[in-house]
C-alpha atoms as a PDB file:
ATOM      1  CA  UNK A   1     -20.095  -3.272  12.558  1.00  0.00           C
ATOM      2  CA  UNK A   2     -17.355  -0.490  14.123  1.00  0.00           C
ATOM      3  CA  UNK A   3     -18.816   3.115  12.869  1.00  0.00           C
ATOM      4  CA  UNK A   4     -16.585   4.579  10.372  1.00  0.00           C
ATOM      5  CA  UNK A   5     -13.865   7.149  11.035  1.00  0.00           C
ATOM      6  CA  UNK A   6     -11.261   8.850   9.845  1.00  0.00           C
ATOM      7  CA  UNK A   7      -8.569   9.758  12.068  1.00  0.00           C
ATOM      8  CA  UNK A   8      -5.647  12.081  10.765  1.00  0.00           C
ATOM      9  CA  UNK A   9      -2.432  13.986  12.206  1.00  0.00           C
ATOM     10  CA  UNK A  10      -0.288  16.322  10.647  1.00  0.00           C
ATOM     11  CA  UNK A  11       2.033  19.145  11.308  1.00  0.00           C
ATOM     12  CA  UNK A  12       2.200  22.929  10.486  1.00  0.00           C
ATOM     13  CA  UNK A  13       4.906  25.304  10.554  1.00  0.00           C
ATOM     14  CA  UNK A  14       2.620  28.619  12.240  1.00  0.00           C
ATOM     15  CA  UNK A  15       1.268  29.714  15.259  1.00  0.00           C
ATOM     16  CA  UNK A  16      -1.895  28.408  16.841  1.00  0.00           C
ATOM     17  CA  UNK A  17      -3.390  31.296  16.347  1.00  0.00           C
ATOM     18  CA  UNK A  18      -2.830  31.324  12.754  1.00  0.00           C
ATOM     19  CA  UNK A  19      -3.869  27.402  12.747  1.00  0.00           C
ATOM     20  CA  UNK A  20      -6.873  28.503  14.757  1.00  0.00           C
ATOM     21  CA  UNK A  21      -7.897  31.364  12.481  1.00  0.00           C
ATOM     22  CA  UNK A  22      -7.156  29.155   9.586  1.00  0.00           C
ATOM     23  CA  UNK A  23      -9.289  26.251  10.495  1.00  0.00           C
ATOM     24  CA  UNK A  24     -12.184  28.459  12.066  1.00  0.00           C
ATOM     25  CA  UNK A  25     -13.109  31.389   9.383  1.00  0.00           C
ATOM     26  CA  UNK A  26     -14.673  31.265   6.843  1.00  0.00           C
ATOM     27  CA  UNK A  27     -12.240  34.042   4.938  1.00  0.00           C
ATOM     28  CA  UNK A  28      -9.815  30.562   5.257  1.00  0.00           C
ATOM     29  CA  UNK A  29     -12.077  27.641   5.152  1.00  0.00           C
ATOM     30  CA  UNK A  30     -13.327  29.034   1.169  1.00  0.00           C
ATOM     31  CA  UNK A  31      -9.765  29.726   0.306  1.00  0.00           C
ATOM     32  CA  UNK A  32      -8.268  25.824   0.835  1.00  0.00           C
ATOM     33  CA  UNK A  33     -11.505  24.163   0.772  1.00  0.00           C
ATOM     34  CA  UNK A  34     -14.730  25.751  -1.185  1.00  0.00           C
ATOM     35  CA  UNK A  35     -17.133  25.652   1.655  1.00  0.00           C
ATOM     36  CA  UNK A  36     -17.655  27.790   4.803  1.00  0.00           C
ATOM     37  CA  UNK A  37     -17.326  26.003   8.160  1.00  0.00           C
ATOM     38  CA  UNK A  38     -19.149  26.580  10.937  1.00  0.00           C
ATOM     39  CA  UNK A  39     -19.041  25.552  14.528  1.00  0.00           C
ATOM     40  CA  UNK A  40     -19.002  26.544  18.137  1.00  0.00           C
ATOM     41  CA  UNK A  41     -14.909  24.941  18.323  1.00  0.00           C
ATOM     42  CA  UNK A  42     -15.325  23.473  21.482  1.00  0.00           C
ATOM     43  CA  UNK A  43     -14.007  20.043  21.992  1.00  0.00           C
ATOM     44  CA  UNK A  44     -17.481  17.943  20.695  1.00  0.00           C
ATOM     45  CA  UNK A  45     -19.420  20.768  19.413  1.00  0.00           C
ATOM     46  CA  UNK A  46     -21.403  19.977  15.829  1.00  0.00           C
ATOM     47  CA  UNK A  47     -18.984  21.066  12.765  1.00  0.00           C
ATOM     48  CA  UNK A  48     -21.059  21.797   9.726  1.00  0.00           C
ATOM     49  CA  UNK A  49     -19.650  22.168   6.313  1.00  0.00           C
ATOM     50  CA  UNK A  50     -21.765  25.055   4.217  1.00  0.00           C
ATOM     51  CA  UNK A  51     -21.193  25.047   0.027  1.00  0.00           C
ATOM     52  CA  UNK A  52     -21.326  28.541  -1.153  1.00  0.00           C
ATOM     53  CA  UNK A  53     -24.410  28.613  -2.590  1.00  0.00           C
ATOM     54  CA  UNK A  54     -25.556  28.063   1.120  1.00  0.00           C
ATOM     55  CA  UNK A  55     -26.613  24.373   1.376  1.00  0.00           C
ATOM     56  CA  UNK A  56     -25.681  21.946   4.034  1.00  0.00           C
ATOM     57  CA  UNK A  57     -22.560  19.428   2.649  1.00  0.00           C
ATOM     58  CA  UNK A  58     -21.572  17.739   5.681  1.00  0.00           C
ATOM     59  CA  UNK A  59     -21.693  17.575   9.216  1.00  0.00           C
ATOM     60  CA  UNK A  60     -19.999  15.527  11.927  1.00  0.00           C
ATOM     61  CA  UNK A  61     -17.411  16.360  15.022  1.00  0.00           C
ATOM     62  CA  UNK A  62     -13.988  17.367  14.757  1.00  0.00           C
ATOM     63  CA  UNK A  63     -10.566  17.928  16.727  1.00  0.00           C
ATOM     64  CA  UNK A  64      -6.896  18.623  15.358  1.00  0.00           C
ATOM     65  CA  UNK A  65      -6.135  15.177  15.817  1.00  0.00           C
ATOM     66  CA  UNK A  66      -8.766  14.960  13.343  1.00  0.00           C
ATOM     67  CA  UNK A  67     -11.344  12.551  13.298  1.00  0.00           C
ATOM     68  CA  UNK A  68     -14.703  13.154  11.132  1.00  0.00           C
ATOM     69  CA  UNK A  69     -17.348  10.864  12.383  1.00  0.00           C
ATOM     70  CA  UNK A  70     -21.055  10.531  12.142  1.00  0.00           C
ATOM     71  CA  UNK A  71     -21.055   9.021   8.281  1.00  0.00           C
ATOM     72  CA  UNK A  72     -24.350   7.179   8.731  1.00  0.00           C
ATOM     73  CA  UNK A  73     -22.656   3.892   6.735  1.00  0.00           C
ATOM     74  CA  UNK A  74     -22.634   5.904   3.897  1.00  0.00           C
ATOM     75  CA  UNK A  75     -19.495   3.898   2.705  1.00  0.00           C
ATOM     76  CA  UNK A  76     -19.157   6.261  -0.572  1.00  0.00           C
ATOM     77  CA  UNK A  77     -19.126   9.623   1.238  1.00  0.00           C
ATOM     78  CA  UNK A  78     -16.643   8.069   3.853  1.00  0.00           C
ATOM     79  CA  UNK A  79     -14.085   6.930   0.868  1.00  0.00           C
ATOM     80  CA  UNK A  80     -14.049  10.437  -0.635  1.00  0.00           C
ATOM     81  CA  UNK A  81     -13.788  11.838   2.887  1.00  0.00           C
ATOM     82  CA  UNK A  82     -10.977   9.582   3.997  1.00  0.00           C
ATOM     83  CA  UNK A  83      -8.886  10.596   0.320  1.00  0.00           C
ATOM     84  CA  UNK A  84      -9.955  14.511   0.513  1.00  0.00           C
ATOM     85  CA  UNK A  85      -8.945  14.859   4.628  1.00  0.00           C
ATOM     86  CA  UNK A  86      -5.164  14.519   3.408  1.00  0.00           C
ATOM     87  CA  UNK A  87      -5.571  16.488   0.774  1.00  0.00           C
ATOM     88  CA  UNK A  88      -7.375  19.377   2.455  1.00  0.00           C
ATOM     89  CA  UNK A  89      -4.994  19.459   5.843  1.00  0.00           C
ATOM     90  CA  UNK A  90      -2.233  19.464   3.327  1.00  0.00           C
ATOM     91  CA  UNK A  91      -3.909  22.416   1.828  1.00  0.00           C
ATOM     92  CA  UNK A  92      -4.331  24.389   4.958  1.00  0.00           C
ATOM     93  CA  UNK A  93      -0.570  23.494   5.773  1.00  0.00           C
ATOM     94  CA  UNK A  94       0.847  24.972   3.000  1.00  0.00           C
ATOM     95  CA  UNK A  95      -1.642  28.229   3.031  1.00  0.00           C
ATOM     96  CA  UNK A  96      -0.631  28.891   6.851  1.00  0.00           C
ATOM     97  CA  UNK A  97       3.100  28.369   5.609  1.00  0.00           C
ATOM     98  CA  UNK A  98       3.638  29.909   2.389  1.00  0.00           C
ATOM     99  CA  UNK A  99      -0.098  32.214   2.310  1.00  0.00           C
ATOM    100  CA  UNK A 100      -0.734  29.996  -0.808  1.00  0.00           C
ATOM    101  CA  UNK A 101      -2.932  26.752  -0.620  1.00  0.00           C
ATOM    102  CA  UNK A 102      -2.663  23.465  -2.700  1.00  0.00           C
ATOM    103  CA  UNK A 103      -5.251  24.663  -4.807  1.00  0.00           C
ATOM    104  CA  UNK A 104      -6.972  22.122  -4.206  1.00  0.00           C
ATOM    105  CA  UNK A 105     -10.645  21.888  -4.511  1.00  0.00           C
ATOM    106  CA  UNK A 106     -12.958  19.058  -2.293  1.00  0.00           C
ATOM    107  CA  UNK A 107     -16.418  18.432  -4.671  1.00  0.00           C
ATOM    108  CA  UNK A 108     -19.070  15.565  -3.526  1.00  0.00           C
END
């Protein structure tokens, strides 16, 4: 059986740096997602997703070309992972562009 994975590309009107600060604080991450990421950002490193109450959500590896890997054949958490990714990029797009996210909110 081929691990699962989600693999997803999209395209934002800003700077890298803004992408960059928008996908790598947590000021950001809470505002178009709920949860506080944290990682080294180094191509590879560990991403780990943190609710606000402090508990571990998630964790897996990440790039820009996203892919989010590491589901343990947890076939549920990968469907809601493969419809939120869209909707959270999508999210982060439109707060980078407009300084106002989708308001949309990713729960387990």
């Amino acid at each position: 059986m081929q691990p699962l994975e989600i693999d997803y590309t999209i395209y934002v009107a800003t700077s890298r740096e803004r992408l960059w600060e928008g996908l790598t604080t947590a000021e950001f991450t809470r505002r178009y997602w709920a949860e506080e990421i944290r990682s080294e950002w180094r191509i590879g490193s560990a991403v780990e997703a943190f609710a606000l109450d402090g508990t571990l959500s998630w964790y897996g590896t990440l790039r820009l070309r996203l892919t989010h890997d590491r589901f343990d054949s947890d076939e549920a958490f990968f469907r809601d992972c493969r419809r939120a990714w869209p909707e959270l990029l999508s999210s982060l797009k439109s707060l980078l562009e407009s300084g106002n996210s989708l308001g949309f909110v990713y729960s387990h």
